[in-house]
PDB file of N, CA and C in Angstrom:
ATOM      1  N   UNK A   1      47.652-113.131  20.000  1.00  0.00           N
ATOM      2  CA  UNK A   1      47.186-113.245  18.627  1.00  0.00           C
ATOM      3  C   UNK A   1      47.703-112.053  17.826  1.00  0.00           C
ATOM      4  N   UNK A   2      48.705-112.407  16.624  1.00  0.00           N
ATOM      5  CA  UNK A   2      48.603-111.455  15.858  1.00  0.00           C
ATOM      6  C   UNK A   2      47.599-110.839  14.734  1.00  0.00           C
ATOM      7  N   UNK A   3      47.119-109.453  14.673  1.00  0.00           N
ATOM      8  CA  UNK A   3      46.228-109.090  14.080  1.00  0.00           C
ATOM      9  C   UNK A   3      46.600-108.566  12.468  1.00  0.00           C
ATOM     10  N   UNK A   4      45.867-109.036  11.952  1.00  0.00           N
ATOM     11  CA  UNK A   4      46.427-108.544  10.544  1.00  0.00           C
ATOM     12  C   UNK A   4      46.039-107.136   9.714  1.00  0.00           C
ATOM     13  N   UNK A   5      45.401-106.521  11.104  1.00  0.00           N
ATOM     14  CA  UNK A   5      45.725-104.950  10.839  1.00  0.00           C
ATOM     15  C   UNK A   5      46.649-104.010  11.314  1.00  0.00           C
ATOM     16  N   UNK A   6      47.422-102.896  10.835  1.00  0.00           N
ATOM     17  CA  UNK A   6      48.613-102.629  11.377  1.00  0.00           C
ATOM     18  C   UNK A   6      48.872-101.281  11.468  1.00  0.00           C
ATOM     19  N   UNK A   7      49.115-100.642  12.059  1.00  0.00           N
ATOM     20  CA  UNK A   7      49.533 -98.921  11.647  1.00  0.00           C
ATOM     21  C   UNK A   7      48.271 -98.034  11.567  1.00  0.00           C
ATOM     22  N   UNK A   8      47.488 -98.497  12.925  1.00  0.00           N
ATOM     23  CA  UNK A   8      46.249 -97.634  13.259  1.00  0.00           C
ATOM     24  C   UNK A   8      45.669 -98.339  14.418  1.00  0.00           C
ATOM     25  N   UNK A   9      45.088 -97.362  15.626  1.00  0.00           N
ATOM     26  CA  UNK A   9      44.556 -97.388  16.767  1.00  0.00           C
ATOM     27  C   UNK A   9      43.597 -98.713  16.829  1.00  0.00           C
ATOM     28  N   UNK A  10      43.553 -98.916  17.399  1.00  0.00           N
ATOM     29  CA  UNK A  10      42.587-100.151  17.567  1.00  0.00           C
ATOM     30  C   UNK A  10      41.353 -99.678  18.838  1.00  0.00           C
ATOM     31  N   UNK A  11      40.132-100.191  18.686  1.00  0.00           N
ATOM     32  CA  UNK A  11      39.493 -99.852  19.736  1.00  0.00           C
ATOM     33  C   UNK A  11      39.246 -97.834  20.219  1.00  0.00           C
ATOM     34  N   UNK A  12      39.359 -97.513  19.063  1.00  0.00           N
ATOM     35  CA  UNK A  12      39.211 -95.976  19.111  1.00  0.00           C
ATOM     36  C   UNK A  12      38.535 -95.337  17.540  1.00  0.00           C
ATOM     37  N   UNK A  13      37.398 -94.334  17.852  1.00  0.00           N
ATOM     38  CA  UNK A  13      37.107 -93.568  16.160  1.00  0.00           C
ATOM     39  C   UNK A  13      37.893 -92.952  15.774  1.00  0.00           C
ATOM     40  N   UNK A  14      38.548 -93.112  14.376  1.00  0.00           N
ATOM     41  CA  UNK A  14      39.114 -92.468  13.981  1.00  0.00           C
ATOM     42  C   UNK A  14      38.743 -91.879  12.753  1.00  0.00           C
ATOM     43  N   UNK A  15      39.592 -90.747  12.171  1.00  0.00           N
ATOM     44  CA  UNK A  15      39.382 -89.707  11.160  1.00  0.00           C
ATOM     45  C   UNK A  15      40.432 -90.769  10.070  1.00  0.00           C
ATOM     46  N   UNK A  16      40.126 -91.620   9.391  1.00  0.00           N
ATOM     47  CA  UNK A  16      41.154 -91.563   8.273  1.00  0.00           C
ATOM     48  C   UNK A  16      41.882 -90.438   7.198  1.00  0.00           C
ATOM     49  N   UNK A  17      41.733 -88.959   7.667  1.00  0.00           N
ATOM     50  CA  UNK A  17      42.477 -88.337   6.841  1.00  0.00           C
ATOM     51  C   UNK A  17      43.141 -87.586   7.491  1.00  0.00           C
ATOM     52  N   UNK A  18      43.127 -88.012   8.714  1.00  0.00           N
ATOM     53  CA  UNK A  18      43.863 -87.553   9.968  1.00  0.00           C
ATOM     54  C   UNK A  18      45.430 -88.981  10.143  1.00  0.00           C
ATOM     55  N   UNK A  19      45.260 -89.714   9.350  1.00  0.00           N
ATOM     56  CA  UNK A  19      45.847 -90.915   9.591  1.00  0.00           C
ATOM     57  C   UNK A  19      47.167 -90.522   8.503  1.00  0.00           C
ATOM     58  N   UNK A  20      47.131 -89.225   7.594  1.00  0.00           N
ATOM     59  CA  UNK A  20      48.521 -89.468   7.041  1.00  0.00           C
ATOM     60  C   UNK A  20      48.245 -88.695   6.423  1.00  0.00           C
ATOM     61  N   UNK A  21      49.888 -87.757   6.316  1.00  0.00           N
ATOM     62  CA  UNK A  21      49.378 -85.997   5.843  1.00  0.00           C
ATOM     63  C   UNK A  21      49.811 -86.128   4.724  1.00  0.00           C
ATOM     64  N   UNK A  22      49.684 -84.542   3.836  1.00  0.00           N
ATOM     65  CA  UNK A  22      50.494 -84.073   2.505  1.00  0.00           C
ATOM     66  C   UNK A  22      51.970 -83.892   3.242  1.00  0.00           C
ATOM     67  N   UNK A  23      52.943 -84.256   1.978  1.00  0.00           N
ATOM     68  CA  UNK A  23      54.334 -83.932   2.165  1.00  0.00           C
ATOM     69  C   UNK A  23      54.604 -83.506   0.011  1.00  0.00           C
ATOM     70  N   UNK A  24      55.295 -82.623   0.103  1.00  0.00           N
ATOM     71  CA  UNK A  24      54.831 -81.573  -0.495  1.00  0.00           C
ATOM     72  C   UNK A  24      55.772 -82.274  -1.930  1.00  0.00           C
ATOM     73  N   UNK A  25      55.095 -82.577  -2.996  1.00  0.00           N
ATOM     74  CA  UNK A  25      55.738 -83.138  -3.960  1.00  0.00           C
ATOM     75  C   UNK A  25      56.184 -84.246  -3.888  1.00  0.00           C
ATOM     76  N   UNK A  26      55.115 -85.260  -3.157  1.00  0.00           N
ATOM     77  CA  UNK A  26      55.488 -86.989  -2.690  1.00  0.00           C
ATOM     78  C   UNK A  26      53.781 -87.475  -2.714  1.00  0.00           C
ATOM     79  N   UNK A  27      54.272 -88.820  -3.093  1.00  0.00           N
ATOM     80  CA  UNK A  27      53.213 -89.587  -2.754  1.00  0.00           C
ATOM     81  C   UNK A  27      53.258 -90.025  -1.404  1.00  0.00           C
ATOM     82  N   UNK A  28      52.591 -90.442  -0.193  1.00  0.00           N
ATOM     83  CA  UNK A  28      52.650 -91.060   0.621  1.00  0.00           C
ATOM     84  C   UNK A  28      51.540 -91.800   1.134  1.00  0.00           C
ATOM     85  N   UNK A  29      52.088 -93.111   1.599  1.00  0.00           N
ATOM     86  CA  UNK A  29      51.172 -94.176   2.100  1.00  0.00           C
ATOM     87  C   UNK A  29      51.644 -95.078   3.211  1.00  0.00           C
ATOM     88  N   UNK A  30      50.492 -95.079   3.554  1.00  0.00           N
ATOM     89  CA  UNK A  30      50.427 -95.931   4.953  1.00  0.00           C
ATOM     90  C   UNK A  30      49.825 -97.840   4.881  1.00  0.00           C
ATOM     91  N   UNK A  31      50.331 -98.348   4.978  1.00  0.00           N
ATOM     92  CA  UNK A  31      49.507-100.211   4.772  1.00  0.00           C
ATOM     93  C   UNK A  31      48.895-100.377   6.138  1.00  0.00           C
ATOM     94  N   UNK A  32      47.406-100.523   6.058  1.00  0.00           N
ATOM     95  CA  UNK A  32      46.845-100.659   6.879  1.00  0.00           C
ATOM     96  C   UNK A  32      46.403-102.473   6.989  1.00  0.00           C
ATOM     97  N   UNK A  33      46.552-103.255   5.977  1.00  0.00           N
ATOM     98  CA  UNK A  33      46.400-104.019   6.232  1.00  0.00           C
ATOM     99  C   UNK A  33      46.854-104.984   5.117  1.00  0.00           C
ATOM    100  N   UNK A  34      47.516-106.023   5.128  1.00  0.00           N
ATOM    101  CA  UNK A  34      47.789-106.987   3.037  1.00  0.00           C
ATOM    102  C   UNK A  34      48.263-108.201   4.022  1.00  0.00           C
ATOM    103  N   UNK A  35      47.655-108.722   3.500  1.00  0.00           N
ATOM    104  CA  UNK A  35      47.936-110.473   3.232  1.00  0.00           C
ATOM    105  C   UNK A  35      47.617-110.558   1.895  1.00  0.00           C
ATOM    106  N   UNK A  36      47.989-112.075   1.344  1.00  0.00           N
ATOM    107  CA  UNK A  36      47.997-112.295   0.292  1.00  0.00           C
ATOM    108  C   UNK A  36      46.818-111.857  -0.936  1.00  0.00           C
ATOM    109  N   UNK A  37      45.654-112.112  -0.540  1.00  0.00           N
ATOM    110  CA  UNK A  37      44.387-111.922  -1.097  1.00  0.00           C
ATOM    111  C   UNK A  37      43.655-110.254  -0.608  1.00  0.00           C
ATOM    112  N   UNK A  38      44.348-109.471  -0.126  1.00  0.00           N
ATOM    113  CA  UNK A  38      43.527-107.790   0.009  1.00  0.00           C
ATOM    114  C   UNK A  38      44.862-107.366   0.289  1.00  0.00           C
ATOM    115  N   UNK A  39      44.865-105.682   0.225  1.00  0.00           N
ATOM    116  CA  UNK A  39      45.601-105.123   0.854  1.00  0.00           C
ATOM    117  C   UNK A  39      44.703-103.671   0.642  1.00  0.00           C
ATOM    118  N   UNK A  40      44.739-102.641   2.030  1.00  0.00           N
ATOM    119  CA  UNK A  40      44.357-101.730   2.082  1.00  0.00           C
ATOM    120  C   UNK A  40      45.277-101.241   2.874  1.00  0.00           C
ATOM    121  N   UNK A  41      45.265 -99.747   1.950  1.00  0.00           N
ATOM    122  CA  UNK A  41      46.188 -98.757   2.177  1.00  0.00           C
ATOM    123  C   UNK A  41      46.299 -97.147   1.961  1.00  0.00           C
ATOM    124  N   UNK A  42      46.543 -96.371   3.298  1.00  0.00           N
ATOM    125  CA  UNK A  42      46.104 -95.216   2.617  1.00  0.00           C
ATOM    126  C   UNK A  42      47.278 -94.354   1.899  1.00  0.00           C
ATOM    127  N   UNK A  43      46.572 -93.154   1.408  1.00  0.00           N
ATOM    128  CA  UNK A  43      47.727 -92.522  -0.180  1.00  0.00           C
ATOM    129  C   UNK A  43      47.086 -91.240   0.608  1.00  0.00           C
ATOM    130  N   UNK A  44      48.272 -91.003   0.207  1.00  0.00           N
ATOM    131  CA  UNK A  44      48.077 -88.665   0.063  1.00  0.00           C
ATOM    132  C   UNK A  44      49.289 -88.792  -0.735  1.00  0.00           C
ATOM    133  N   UNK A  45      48.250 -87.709  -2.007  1.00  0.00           N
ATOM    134  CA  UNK A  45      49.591 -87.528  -3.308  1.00  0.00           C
ATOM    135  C   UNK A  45      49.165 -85.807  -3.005  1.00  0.00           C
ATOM    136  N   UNK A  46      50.367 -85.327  -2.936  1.00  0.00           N
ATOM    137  CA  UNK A  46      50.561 -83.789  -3.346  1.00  0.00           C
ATOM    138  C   UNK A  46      50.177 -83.571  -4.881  1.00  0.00           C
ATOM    139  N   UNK A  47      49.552 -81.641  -5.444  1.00  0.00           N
ATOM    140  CA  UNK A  47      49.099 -81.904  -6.474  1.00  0.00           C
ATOM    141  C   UNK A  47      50.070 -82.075  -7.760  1.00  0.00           C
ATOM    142  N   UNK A  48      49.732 -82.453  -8.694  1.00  0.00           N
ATOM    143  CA  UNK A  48      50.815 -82.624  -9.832  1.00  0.00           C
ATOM    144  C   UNK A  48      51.518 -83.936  -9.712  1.00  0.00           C
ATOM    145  N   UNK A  49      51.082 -84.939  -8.463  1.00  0.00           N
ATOM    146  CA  UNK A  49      51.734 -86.208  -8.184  1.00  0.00           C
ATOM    147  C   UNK A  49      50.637 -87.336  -9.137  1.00  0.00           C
ATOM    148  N   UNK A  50      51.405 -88.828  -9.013  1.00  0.00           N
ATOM    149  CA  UNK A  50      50.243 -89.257  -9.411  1.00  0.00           C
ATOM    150  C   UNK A  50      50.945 -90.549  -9.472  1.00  0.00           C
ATOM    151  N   UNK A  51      50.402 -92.177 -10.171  1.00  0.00           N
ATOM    152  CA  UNK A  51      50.595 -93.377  -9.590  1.00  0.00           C
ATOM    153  C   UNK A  51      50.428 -93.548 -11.112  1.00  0.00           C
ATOM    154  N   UNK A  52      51.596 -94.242 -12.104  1.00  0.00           N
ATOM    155  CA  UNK A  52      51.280 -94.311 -13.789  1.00  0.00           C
ATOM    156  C   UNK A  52      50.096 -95.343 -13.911  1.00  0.00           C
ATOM    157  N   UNK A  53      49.872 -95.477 -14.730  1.00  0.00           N
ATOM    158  CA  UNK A  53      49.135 -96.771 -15.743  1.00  0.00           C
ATOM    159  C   UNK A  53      49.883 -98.042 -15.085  1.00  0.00           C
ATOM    160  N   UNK A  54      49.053 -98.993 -14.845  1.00  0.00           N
ATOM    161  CA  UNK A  54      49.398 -99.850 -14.320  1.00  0.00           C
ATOM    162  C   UNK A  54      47.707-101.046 -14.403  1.00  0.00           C
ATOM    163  N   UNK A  55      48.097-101.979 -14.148  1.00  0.00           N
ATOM    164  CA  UNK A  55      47.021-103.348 -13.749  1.00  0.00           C
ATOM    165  C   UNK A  55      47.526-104.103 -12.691  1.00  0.00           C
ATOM    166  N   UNK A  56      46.189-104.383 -12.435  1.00  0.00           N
ATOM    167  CA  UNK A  56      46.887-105.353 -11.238  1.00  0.00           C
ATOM    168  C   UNK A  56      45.832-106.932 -11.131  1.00  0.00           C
ATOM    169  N   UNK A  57      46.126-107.650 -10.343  1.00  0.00           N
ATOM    170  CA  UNK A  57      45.508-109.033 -10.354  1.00  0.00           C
ATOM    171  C   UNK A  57      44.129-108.985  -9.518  1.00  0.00           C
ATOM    172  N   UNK A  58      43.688-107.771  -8.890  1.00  0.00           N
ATOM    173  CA  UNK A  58      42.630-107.538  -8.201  1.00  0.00           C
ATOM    174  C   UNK A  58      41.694-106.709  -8.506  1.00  0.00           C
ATOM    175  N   UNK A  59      40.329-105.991  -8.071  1.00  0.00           N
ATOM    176  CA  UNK A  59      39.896-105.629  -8.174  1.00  0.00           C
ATOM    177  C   UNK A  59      40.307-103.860  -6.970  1.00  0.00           C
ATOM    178  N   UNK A  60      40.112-102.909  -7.490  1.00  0.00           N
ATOM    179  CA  UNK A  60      40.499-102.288  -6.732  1.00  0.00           C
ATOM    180  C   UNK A  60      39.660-100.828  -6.215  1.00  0.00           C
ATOM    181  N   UNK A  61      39.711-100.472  -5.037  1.00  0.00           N
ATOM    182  CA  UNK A  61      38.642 -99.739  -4.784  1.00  0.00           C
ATOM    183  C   UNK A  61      39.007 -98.913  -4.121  1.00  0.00           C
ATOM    184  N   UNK A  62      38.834 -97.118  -4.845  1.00  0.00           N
ATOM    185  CA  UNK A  62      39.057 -95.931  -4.362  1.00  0.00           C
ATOM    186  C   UNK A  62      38.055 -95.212  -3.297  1.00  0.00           C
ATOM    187  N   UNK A  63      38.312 -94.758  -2.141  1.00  0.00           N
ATOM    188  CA  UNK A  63      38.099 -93.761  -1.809  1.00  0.00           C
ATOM    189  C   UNK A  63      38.211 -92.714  -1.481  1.00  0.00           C
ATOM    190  N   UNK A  64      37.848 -91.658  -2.286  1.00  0.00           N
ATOM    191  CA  UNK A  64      38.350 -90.457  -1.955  1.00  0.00           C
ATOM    192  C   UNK A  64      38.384 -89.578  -0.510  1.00  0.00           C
ATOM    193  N   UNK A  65      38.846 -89.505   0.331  1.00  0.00           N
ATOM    194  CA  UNK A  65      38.724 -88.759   1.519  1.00  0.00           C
ATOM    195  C   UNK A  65      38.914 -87.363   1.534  1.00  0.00           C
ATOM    196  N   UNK A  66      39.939 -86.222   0.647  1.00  0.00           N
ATOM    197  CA  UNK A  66      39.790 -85.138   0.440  1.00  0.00           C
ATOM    198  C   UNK A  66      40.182 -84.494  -0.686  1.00  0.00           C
ATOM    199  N   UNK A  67      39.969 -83.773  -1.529  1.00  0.00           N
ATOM    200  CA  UNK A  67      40.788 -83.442  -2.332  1.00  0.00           C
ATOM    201  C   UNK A  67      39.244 -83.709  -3.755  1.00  0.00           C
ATOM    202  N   UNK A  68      40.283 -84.175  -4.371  1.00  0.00           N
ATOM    203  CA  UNK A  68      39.793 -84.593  -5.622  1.00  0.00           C
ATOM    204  C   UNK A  68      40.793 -85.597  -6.858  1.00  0.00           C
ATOM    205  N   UNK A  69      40.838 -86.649  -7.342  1.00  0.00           N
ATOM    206  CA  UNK A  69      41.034 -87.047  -8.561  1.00  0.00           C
ATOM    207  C   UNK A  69      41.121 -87.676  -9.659  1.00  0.00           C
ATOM    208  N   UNK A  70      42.026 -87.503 -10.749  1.00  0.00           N
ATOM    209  CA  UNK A  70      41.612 -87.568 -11.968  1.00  0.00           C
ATOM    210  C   UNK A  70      41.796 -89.098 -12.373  1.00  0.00           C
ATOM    211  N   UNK A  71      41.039 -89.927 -12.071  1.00  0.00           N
ATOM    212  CA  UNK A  71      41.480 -91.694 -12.662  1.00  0.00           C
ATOM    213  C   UNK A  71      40.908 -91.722 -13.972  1.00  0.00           C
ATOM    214  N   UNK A  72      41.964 -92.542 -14.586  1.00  0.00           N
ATOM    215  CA  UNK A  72      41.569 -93.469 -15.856  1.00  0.00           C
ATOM    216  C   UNK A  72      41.446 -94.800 -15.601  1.00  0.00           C
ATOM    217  N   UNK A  73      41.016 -95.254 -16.267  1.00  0.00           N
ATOM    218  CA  UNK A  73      40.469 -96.729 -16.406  1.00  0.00           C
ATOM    219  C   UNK A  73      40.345 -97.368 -17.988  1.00  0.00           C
ATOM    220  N   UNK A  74      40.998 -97.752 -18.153  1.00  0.00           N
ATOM    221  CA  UNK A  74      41.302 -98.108 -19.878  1.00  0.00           C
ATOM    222  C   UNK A  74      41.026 -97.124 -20.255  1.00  0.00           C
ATOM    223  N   UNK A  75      40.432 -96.681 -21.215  1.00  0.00           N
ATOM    224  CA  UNK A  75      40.337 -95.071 -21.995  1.00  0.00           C
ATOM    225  C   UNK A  75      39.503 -93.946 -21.767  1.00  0.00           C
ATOM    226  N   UNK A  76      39.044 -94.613 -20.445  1.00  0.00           N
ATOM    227  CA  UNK A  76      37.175 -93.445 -19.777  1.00  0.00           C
ATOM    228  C   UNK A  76      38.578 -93.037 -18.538  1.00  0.00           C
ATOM    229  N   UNK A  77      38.001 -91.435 -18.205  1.00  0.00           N
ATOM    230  CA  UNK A  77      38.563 -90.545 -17.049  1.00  0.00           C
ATOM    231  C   UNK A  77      37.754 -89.957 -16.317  1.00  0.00           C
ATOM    232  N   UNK A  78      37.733 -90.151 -15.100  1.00  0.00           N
ATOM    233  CA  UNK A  78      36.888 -89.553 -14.368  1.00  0.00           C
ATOM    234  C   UNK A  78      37.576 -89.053 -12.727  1.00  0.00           C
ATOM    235  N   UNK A  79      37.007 -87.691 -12.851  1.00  0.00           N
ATOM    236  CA  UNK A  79      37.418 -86.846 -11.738  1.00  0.00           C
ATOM    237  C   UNK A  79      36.124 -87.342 -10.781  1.00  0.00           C
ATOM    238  N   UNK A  80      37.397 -87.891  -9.366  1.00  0.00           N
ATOM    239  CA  UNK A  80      36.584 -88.579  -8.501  1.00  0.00           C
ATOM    240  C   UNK A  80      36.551 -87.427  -7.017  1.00  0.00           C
ATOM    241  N   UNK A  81      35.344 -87.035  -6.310  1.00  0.00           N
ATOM    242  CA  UNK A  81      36.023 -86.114  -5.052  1.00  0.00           C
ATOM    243  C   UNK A  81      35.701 -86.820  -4.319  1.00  0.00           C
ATOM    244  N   UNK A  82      36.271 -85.957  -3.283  1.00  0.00           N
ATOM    245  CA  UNK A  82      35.770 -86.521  -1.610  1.00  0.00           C
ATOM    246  C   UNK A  82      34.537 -87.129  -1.297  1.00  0.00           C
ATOM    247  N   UNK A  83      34.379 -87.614  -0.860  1.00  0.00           N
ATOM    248  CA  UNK A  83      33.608 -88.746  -0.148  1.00  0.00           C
ATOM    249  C   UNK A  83      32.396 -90.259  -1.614  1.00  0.00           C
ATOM    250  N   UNK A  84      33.165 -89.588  -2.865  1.00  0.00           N
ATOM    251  CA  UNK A  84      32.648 -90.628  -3.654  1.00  0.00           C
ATOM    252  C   UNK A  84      33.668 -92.298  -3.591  1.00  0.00           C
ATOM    253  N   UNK A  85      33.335 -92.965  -4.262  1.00  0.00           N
ATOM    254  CA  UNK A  85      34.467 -94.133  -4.463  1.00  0.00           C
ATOM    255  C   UNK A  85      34.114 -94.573  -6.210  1.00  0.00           C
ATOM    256  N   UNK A  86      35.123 -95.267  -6.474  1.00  0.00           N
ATOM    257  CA  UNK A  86      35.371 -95.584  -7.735  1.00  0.00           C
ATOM    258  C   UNK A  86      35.779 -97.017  -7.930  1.00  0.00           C
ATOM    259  N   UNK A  87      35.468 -97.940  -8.413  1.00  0.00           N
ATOM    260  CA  UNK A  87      36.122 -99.355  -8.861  1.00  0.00           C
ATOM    261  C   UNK A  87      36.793 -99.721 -10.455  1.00  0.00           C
ATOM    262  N   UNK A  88      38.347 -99.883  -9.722  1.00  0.00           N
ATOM    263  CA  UNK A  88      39.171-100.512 -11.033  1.00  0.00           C
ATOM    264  C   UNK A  88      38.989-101.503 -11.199  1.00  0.00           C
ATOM    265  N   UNK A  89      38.789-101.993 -12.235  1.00  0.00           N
ATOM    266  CA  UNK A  89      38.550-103.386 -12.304  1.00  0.00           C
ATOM    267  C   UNK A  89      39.838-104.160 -12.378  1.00  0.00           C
ATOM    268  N   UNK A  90      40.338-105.564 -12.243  1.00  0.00           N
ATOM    269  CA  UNK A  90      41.511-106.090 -12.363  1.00  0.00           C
ATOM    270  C   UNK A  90      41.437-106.374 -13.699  1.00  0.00           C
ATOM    271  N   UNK A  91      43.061-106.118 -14.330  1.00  0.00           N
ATOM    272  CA  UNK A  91      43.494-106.598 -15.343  1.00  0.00           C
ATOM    273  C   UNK A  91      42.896-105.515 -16.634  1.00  0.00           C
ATOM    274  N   UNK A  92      42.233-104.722 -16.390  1.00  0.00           N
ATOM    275  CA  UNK A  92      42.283-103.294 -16.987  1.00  0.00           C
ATOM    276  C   UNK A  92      43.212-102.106 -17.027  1.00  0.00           C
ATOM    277  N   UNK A  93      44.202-101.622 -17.509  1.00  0.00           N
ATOM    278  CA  UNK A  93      44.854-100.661 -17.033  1.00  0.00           C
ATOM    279  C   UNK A  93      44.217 -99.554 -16.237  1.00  0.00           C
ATOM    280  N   UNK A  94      45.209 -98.910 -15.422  1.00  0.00           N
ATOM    281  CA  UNK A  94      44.066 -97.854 -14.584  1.00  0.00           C
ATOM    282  C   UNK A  94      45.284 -96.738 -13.732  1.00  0.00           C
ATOM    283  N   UNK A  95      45.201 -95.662 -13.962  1.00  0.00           N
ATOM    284  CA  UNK A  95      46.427 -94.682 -13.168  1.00  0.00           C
ATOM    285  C   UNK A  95      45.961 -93.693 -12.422  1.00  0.00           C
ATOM    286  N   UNK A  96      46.467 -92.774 -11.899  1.00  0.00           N
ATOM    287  CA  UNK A  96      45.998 -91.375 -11.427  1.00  0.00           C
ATOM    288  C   UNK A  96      46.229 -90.837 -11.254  1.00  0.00           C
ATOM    289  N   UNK A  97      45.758 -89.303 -11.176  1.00  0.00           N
ATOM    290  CA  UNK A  97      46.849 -88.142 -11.539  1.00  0.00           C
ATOM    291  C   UNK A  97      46.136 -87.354 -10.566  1.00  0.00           C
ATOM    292  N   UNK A  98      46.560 -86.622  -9.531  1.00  0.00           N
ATOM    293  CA  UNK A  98      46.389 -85.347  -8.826  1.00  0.00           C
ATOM    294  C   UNK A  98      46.344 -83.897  -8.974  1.00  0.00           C
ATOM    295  N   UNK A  99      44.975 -83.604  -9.806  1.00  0.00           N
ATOM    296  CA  UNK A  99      45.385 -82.249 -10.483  1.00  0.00           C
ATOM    297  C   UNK A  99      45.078 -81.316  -9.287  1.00  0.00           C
ATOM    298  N   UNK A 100      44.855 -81.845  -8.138  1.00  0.00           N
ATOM    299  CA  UNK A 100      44.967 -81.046  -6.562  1.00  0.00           C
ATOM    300  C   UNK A 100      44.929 -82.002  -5.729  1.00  0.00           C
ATOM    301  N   UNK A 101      45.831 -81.628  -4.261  1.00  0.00           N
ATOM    302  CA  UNK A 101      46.313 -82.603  -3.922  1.00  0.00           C
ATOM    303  C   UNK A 101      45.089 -83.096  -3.275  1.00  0.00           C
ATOM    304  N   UNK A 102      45.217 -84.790  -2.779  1.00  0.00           N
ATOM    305  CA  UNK A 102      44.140 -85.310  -2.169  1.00  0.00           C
ATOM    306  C   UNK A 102      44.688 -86.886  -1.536  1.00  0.00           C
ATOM    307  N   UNK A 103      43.378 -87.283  -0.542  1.00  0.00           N
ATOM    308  CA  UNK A 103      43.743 -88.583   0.025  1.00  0.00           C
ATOM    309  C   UNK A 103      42.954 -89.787  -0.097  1.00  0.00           C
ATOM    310  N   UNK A 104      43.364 -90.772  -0.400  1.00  0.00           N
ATOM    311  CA  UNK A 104      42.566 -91.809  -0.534  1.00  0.00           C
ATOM    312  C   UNK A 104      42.863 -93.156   0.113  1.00  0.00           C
ATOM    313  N   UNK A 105      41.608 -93.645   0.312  1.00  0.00           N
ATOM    314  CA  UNK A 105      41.932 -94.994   0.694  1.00  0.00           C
ATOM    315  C   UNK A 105      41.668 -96.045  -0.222  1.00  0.00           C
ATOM    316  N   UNK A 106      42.613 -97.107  -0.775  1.00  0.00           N
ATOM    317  CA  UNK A 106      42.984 -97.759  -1.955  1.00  0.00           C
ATOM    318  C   UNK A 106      42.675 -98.918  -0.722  1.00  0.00           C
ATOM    319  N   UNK A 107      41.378-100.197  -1.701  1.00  0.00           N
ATOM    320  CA  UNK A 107      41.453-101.106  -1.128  1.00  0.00           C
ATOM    321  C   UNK A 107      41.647-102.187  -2.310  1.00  0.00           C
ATOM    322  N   UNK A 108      42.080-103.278  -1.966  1.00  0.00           N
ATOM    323  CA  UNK A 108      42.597-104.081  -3.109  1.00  0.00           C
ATOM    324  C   UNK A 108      42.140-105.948  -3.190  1.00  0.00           C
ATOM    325  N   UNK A 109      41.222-106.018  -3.622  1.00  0.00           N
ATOM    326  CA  UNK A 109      40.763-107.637  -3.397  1.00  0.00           C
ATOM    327  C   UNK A 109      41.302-108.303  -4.185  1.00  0.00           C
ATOM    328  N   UNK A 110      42.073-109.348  -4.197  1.00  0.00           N
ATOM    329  CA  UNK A 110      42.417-109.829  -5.454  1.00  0.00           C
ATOM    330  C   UNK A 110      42.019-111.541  -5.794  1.00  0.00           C
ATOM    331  N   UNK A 111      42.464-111.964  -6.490  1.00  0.00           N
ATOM    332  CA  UNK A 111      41.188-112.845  -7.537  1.00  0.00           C
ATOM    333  C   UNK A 111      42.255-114.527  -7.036  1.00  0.00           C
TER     334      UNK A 111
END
């Protein structure tokens, strides 16, 4: 049976911020899991990095794992830290900016 999770231990606890480091003036991400209707995936943006303004067809859901940052969401901004979460809504614009670096796990339901 193929499993439609990918690029992480199975059958073991793990640290998700142990799952994918800073690289120094890059975004980086790992797909832990997307089929058509979700995709979750983790991000480490170095600071001063960041993901523009954008929408998407889903609903989308931050968690912060270390760090701290700065999302917009149509015209409200809010500095998100570690261990809170945040929901974009779909079809709202929504970006983010790393005013120190940090990691998150981006989950993505879509409609």
């Amino acid at each position: 049976m193929n499993s439609l999770i990918k690029n992480i231990e199975f059958s073991k606890a793990l640290n998700l911020k142990d799952l994918i480091s800073y690289q120094e003036g890059q975004v980086t991400s790992r797909t832990i899991a997307q089929v058509p209707s979700a995709n979750i995936t983790l991000f480490s943006l170095d600071k001063g990095e960041g993901i523009s303004t954008h929408t998407t067809s889903g609903d989308a859901m931050v968690q912060i794992l270390d760090g701290s940052a700065e999302i917009t969401i149509g015209d409200n901004v809010f500095t998100v830290k570690s261990g809170e979460t945040i929901i974009m809504p779909s079809d709202i614009p929504h970006g983010l900016e790393a005013r120190e670096r940090f990691q998150m796990l981006l989950t993505v339901i879509k409609h």
